[in-house]
Protein backbone atom coordinates (compact mmCIF):
# COMPACT_ATOMS: atom_id res chain seq x y z
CA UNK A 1 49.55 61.10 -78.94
CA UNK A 2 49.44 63.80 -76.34
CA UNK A 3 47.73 61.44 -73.66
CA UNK A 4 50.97 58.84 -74.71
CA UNK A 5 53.20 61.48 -74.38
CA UNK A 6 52.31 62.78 -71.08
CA UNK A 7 51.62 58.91 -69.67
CA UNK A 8 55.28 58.32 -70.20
CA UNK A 9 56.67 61.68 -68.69
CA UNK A 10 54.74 60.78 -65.63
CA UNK A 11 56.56 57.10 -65.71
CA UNK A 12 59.88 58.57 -66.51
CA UNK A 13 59.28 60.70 -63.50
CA UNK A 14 58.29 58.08 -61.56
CA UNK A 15 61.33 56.00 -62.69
CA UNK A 16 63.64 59.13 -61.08
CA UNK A 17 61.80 59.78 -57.77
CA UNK A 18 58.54 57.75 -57.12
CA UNK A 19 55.83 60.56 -56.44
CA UNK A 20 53.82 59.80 -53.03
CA UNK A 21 50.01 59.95 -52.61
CA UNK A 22 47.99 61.21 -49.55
CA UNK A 23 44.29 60.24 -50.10
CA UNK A 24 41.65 61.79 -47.46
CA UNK A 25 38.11 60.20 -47.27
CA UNK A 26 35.96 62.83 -45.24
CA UNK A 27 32.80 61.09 -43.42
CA UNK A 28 29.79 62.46 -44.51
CA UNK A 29 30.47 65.62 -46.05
CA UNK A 30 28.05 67.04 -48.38
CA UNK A 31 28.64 68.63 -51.61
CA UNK A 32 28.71 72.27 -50.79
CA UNK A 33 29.94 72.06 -46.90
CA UNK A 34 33.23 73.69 -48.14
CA UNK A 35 34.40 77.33 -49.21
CA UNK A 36 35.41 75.91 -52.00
CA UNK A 37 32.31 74.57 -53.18
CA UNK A 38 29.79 77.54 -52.70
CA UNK A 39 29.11 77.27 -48.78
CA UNK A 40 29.51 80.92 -47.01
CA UNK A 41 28.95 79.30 -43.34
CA UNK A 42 31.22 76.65 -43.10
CA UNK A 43 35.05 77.36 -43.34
CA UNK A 44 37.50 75.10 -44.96
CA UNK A 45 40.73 77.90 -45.41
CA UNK A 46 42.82 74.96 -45.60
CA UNK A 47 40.88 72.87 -48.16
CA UNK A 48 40.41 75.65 -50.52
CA UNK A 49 43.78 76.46 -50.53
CA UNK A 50 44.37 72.96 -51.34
CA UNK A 51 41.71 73.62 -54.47
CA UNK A 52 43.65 76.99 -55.19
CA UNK A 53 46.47 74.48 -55.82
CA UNK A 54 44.26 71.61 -58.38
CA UNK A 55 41.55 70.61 -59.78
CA UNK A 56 37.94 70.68 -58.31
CA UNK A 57 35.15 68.50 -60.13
CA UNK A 58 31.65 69.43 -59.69
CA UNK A 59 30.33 66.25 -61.12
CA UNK A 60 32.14 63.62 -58.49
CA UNK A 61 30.17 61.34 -56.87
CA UNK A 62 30.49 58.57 -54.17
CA UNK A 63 30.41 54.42 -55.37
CA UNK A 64 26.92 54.62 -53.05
CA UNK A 65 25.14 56.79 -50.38
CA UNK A 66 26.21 55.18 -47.23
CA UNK A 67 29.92 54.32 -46.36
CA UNK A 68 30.58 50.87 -46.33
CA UNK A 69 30.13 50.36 -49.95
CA UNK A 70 31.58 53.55 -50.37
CA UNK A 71 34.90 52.65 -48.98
CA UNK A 72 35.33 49.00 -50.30
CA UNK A 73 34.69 50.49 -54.16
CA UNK A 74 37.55 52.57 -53.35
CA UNK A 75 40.09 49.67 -51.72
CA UNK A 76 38.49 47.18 -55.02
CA UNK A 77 38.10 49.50 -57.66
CA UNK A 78 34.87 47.65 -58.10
CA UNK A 79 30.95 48.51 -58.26
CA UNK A 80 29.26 47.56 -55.14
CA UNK A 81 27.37 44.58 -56.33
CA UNK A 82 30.91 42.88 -57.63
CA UNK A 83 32.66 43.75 -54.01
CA UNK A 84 28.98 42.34 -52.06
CA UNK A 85 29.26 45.33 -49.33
CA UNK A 86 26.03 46.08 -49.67
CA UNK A 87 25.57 48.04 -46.71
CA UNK A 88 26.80 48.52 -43.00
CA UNK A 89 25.13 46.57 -41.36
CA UNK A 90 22.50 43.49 -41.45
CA UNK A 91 19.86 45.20 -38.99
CA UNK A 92 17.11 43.56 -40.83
CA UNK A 93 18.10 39.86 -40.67
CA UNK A 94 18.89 40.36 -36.87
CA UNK A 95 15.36 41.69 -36.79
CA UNK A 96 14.11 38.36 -38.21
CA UNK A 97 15.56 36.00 -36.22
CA UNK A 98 14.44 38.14 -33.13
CA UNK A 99 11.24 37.24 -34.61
CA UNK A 100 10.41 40.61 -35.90
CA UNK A 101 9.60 40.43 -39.66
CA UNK A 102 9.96 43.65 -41.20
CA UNK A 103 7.00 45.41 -43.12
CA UNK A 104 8.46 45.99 -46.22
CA UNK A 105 7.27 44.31 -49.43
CA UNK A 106 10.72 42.66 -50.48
CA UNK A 107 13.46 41.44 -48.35
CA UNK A 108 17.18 42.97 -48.26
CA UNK A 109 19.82 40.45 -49.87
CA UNK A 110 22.70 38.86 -48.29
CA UNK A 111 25.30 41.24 -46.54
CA UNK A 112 29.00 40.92 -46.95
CA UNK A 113 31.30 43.10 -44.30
CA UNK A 114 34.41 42.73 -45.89
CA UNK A 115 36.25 42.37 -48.43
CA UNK A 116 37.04 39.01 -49.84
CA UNK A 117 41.06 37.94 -49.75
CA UNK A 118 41.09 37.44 -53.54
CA UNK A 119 40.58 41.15 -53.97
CA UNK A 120 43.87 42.63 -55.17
CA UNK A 121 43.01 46.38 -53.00
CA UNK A 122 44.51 49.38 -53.70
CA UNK A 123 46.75 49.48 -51.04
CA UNK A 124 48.28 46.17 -52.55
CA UNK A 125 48.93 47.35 -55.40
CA UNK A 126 51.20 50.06 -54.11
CA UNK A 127 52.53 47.95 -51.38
CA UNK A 128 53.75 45.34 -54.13
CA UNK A 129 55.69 48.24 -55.90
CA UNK A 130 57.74 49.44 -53.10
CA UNK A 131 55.35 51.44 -51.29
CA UNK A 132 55.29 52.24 -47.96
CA UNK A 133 51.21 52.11 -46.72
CA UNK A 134 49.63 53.46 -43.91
CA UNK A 135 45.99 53.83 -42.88
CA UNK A 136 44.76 55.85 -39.69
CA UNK A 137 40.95 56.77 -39.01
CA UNK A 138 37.94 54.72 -40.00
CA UNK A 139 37.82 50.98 -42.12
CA UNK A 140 34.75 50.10 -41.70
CA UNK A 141 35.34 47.02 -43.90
CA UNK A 142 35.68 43.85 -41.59
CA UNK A 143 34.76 42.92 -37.94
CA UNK A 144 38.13 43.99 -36.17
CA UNK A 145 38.12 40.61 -34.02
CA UNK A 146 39.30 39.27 -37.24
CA UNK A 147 42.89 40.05 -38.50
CA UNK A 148 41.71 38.30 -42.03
CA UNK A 149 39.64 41.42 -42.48
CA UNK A 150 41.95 44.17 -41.31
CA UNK A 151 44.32 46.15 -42.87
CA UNK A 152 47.77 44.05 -42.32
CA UNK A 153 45.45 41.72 -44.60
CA UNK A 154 44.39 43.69 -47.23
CA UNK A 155 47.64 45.61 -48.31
CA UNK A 156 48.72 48.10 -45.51
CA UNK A 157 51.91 47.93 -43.50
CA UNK A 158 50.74 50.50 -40.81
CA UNK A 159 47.85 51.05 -39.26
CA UNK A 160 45.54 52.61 -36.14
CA UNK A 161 41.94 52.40 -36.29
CA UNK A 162 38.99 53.53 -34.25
CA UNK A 163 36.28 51.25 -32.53
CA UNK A 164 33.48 53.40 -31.16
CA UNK A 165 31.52 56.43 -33.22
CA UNK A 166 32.77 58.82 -30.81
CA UNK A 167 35.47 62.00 -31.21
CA UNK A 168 36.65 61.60 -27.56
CA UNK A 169 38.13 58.91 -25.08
CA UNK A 170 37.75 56.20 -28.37
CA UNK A 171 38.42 52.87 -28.38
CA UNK A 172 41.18 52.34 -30.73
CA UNK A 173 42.12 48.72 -32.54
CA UNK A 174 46.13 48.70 -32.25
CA UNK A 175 47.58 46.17 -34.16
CA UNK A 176 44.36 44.26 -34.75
CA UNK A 177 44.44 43.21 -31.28
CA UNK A 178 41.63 43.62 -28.81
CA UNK A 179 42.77 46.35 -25.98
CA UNK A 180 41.00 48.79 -23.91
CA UNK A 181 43.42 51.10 -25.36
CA UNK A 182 41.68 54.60 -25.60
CA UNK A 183 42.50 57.99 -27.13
CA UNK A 184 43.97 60.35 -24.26
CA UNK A 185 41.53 62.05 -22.53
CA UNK A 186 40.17 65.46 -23.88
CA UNK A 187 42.11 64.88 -26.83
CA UNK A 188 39.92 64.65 -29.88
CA UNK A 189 40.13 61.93 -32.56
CA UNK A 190 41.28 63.80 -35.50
CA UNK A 191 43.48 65.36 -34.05
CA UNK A 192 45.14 62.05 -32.69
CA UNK A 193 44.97 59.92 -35.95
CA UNK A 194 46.38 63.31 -37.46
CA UNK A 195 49.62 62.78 -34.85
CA UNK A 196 49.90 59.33 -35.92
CA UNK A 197 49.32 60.27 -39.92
CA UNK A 198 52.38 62.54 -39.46
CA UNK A 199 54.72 60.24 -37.99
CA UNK A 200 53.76 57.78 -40.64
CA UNK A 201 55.11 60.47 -42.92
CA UNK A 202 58.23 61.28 -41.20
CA UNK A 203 59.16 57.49 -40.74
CA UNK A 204 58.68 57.19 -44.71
CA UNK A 205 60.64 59.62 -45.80
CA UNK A 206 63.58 59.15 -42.82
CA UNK A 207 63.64 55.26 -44.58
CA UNK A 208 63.47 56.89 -48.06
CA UNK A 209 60.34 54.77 -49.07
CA UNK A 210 57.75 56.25 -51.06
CA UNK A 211 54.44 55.94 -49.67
CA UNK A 212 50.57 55.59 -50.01
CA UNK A 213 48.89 57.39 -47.21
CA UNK A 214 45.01 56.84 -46.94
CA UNK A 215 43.64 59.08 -43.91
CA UNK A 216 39.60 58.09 -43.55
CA UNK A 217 38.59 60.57 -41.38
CA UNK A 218 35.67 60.15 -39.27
CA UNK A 219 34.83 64.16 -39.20
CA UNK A 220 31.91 64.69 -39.96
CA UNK A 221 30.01 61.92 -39.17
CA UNK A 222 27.99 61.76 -35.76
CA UNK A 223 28.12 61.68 -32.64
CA UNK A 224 28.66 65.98 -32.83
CA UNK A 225 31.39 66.03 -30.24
CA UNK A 226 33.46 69.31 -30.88
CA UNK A 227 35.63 71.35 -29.78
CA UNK A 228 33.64 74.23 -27.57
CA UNK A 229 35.58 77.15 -28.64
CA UNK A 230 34.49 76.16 -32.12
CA UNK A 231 30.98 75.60 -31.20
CA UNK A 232 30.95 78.93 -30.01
CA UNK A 233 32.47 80.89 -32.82
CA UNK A 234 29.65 79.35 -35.50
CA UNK A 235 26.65 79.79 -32.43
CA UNK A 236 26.59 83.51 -33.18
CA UNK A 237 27.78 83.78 -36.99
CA UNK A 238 25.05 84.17 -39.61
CA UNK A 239 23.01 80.95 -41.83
CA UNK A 240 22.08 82.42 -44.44
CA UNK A 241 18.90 81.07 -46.03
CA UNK A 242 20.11 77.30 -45.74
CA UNK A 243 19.98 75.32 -42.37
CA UNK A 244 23.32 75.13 -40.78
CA UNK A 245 24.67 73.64 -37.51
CA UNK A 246 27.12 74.85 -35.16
CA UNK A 247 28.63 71.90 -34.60
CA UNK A 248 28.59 70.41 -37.35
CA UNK A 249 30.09 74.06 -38.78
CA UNK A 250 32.93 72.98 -36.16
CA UNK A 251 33.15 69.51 -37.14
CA UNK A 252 34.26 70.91 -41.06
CA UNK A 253 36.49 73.24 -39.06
CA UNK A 254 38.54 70.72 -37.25
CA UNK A 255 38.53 68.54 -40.32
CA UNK A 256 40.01 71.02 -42.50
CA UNK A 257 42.52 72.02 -39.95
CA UNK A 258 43.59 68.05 -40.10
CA UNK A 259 43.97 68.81 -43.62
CA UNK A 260 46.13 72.05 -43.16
CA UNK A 261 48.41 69.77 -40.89
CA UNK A 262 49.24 67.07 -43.71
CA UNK A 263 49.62 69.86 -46.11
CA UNK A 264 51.80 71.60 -43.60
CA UNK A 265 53.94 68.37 -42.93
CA UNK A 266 54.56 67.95 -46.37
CA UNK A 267 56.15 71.27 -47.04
CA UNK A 268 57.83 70.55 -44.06
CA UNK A 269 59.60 67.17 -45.46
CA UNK A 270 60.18 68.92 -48.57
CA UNK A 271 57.72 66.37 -50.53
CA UNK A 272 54.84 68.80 -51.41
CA UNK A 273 55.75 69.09 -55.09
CA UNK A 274 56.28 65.00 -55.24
CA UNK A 275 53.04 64.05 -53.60
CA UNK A 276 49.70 63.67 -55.23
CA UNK A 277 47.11 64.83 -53.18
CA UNK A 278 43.20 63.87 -52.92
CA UNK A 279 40.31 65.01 -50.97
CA UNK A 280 37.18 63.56 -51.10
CA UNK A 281 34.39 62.16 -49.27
CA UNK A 282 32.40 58.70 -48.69
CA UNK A 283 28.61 59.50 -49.35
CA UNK A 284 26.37 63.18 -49.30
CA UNK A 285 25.32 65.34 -46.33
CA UNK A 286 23.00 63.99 -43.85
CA UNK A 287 19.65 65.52 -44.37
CA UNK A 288 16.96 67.12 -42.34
CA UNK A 289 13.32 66.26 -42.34
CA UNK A 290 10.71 68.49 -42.19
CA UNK A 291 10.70 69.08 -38.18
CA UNK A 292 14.16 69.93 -38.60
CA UNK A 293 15.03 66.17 -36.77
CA UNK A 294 17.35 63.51 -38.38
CA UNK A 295 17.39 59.67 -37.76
CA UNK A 296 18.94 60.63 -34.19
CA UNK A 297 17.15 62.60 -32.02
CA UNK A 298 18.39 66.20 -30.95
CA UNK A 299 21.23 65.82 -33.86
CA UNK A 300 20.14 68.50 -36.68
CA UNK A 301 22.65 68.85 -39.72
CA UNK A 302 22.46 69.98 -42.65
CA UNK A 303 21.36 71.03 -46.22
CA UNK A 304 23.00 70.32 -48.95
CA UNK A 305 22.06 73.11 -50.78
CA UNK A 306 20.43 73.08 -54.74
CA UNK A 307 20.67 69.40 -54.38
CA UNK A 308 17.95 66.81 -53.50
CA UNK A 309 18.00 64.69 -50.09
CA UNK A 310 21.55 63.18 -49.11
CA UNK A 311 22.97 60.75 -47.01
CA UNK A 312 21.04 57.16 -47.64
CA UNK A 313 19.32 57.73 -50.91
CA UNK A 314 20.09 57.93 -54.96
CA UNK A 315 19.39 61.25 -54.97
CA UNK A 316 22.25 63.99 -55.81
CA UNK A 317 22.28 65.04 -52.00
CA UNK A 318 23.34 61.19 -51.43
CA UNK A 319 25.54 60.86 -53.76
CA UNK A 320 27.68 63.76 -55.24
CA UNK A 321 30.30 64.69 -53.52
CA UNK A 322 33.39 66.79 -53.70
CA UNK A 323 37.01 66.14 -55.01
CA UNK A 324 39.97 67.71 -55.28
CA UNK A 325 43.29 66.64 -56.82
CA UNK A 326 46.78 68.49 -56.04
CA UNK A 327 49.69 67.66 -57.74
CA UNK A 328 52.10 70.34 -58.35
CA UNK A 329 53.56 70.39 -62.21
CA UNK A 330 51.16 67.78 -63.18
CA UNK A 331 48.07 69.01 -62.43
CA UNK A 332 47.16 73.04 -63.37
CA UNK A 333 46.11 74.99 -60.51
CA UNK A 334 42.71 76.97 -59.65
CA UNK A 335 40.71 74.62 -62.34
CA UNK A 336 37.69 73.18 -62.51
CA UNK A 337 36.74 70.34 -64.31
CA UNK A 338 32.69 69.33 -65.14
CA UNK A 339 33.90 65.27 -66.04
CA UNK A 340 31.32 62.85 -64.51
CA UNK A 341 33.72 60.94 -61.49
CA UNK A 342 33.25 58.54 -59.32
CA UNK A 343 34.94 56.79 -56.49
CA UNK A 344 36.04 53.30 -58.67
CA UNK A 345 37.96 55.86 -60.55
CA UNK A 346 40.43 56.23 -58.05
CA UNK A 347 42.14 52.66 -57.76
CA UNK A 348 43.34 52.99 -61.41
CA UNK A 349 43.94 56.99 -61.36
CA UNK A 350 46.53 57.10 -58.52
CA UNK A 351 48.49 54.13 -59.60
CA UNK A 352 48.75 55.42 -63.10
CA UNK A 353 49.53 59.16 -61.78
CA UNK A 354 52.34 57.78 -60.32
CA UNK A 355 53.96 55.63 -62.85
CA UNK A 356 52.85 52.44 -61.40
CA UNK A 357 50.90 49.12 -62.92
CA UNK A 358 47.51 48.14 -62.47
CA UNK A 359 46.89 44.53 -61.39
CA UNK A 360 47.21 41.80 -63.03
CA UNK A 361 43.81 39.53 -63.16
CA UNK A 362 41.82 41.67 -61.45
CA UNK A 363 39.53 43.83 -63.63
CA UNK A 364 38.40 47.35 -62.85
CA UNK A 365 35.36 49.09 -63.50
CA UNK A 366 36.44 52.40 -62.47
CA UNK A 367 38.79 54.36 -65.80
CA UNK A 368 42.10 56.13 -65.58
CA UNK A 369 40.82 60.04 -65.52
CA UNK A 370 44.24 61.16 -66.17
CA UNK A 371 43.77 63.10 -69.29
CA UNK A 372 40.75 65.40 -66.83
CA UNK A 373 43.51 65.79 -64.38
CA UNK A 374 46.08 67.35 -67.26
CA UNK A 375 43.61 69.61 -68.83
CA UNK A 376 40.16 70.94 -67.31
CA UNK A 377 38.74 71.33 -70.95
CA UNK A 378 39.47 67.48 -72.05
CA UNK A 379 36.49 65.45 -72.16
CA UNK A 380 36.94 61.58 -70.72
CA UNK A 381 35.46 58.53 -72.75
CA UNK A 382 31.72 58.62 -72.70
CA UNK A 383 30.55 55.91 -70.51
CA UNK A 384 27.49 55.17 -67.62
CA UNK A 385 27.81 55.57 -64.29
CA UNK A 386 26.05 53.11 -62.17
CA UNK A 387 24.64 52.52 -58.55
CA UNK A 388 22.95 49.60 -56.72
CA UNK A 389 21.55 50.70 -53.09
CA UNK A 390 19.70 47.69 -51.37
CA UNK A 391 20.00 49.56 -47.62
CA UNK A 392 16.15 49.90 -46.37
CA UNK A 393 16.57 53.30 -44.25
CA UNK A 394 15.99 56.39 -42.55
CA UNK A 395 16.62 58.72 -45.82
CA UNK A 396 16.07 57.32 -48.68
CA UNK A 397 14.60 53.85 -51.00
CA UNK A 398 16.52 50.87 -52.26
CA UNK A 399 17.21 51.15 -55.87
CA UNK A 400 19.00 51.00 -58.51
CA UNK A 401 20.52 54.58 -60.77
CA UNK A 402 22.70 55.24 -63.45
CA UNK A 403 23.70 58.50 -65.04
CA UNK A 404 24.23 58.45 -68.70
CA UNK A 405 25.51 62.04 -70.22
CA UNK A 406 22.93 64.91 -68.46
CA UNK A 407 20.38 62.05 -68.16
CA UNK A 408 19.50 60.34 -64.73
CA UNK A 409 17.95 57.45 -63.97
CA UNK A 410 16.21 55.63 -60.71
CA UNK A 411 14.24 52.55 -60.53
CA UNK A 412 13.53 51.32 -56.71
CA UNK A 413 13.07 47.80 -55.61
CA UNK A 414 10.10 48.27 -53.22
CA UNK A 415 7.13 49.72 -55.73
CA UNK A 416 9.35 49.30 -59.19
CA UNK A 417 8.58 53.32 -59.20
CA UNK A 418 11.06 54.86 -62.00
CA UNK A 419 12.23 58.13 -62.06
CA UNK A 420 14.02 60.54 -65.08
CA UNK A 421 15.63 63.90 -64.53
CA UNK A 422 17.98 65.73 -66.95
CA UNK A 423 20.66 66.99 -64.73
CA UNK A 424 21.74 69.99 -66.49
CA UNK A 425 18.38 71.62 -66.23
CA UNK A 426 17.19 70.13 -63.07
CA UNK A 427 19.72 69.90 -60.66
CA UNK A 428 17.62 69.61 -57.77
CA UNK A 429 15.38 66.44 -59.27
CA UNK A 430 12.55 68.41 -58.72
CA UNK A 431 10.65 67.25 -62.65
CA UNK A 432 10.13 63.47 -62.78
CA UNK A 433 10.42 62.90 -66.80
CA UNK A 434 9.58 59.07 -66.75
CA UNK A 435 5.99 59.59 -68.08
CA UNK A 436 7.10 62.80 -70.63
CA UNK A 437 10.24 60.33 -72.08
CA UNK A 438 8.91 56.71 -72.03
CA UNK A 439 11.50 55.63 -74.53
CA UNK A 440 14.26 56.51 -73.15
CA UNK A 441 13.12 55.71 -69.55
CA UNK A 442 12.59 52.20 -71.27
CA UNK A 443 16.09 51.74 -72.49
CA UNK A 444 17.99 53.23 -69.37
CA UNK A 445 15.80 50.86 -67.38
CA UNK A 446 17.22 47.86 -69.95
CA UNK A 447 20.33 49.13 -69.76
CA UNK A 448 20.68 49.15 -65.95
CA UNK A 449 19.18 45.49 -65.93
CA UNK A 450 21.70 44.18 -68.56
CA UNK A 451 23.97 46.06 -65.97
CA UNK A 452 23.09 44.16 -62.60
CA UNK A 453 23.62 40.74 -64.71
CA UNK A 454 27.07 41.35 -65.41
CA UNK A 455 28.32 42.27 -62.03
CA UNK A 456 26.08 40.10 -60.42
CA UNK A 457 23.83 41.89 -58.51
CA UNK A 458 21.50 40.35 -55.58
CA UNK A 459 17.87 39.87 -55.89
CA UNK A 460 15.81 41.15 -53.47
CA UNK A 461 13.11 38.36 -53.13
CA UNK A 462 9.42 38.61 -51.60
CA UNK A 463 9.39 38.96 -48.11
CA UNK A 464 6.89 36.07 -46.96
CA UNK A 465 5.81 37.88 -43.77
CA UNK A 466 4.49 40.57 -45.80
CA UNK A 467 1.28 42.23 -45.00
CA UNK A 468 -0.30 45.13 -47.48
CA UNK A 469 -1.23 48.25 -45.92
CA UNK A 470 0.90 47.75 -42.66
């Protein structure tokens, strides 16, 4: 009765004044590169004042450990096998018909880049209520030669996005139309996209539209172009006993001052208390290897702390990330919630937050987390959380996980190799449990099968060109 009650105070709200909703996807930001999440080199003043003001969860993870998939789980509310992003790119397939096989023992499935048009995406689901939807930063889910795959498409009715992995002089995609329009020189990409996130803010509220602002930032993904004074600050300030980066230390910094900017502009506008807020990010931290070198030569990054690995692979590095919800009166301030999250949660969570419908005929597999968001100490319906990771690359296996209560489990395509950690004592997946639990290893492994049936996952077939031992 209390989860009724408080459903229909938030629609009777909604009813009066629509609330708004800012959603911010950091790039690559690992679990604990904030202030707010235990790091004591990197400095997010902005962010954590944003968690002084909501809820944190320490259990939120990302739809999958690379971005793509990531980000259309998000727009589709789906699990990546339903959606078929499967991964950025198709690198392996080009490889074969350049008549270079690759070595491993199975081949990657079938790669979709977009989203298909039947997919009712977040965005259109607020745009078909009277929202006004914007979308400045990175996609990352169509080939921007095509307007069927860009955001006018899928739901948004502004939008700027970049072209190039750089944070300077960028190519930009205006209007889905191919220019050699470019980013002002010396001005750096946040920054800009911030500009244009602002006046998409100001035009909503000047035409007294409520609005749905998703700002995918690419901070703090590579290239690490930053801002020298920055560079320099970090150069000279303590690590600690973790590897940290100056410039990726700046990167964080310039994000969270983006942050502090949209936070600013909506105290400005007078819209702070009306606007639900979320910060989040697409995938883990990248990791280092052993030599202290990454997939890119000369670009160290980072640790991610307690946790295993990160960007790339099923491990909690890759996959747990952090979130933070703000919504003044709604949402209780300075908590901190344990609930399991995870990225398909956020479709139905922000349209229900804000008094609005879910979709008809289009099913999600992500719940309403609601009753988390209204008390810290309520528990949401026990469920499994599930992943499906066919990328072959630089950090981590193709696989399949789940996490079911403290209990995690990986099973990986190439050697069928299973894995079985209990999170609550081993948060680093440092004790493989497979062999010491074979019954339970046995039924999370059926369970994860019966799983890939229903939403249809890809096999990944025998590679013909296979040769053992090379």
């Amino acid at each position: 009765m209390i989860l009724f009650c408080t459903c229909l105070s938030i629609a009777a709200i909604a009813a009066a004044q629509p609330p708004n909703v800012v959603l911010i996807l950091a790039d690559d930001l690992g679990w604990n590169s904030l202030g707010c999440f235990g790091s004591d080199y990197y400095e997010s003043p902005n962010i954590d004042k944003l968690a002084s003001q909501g809820m944190r969860f320490d259990n939120g993870y990302a739809a999958d450990p690379i971005c793509a998939p990531t980000r259309a789980s998000l727009m589709s509310g789906w699990d990546v096998p339903r959606h078929k992003v499967l991964r950025v790119s198709d690198g392996q397939r080009k490889d074969i018909e350049k008549g270079k096989p690759p070595k491993t023992r199975l081949l990657q499935p079938p790669h979709q880049g977009y989203l298909d048009q039947e997919v009712v995406t977040l965005a259109e689901s607020f745009q078909s209520q009277g929202y006004r939807t914007g979308v400045f930063g990175k996609w990352h889910l169509g080939w921007w030669k095509d307007p069927n795959h860009l955001p006018p498409a899928l739901g948004f009715d502004e939008f700027k996005l970049k072209r190039e992995y750089k944070h300077f002089n960028t190519q930009l995609i205006p209007g889905g139309v191919n220019t050699d329009e470019k980013i002002p020189a010396g001005v750096y990409l946040t920054d800009y996209m911030c500009d244009l996130a602002l006046e998409f803010l100001e035009r909503s509220v000047d035409k007294k539209e409520p609005f749905f602002l998703y700002f995918p930032d690419l901070l703090v993904h590579s290239p690490f172009e930053t801002v020298a004074a920055l560079e320099d600050k970090y150069a000279t300030k303590p690590r600690g006993n973790m590897h940290h980066d100056e410039k990726l230390a700046a990167m964080v910094e310039s994000l969270d001052t983006t942050v502090g900017r949209i936070l600013e502009k909506l105290d400005e506008l007078g819209i702070a208390d009306n606007t639900l807020v979320v910060f989040t990010s697409d995938n883990g931290g990248v990791p280092l290897t052993a030599d202290g070198d990454w997939w890119r030569k000369n670009e160290p990054n980072t640790s991610n702390g307690i946790l295993k690995g990160g960007k790339g692979a099923l491990v909690e590095g890759g996959i747990r990330v952090p979130y933070i919800f703000r919504f003044p009166g709604r949402i209780p301030a300075a908590t901190l919630s344990h609930e399991p999250i995870i990225t398909q949660d956020l479709y139905p969570t922000l349209l229900r937050q804000v008094g609005l419908k879910l979709p008809e005929n289009h099913p999600l597999d992500g719940i309403d987390i609601s009753a988390a968001l209204s008390d810290p100490e309520a528990k949401l319906p026990e469920r499994t959380l599930y992943w499906f990771h066919s990328n072959y690359s630089f950090a981590g296996r193709a696989g399949m996980a789940m996490r079911e209560g403290d209990w995690k489990f990986c099973t990986f395509f190439e050697n069928e190799e299973e894995e079985l950690f209990n999170l609550k004592e081993d948060i680093g997946e440092e004790h493989n449990l497979a062999s010491k639990y074979p019954e339970r290893a046995a039924q999370m492994h059926r369970k994860l099968e019966a799983w890939t049936k229903s939403v249809n996952a890809p096999p990944h077939l025998p590679n013909p060109d296979y040769k053992p031992g090379k």
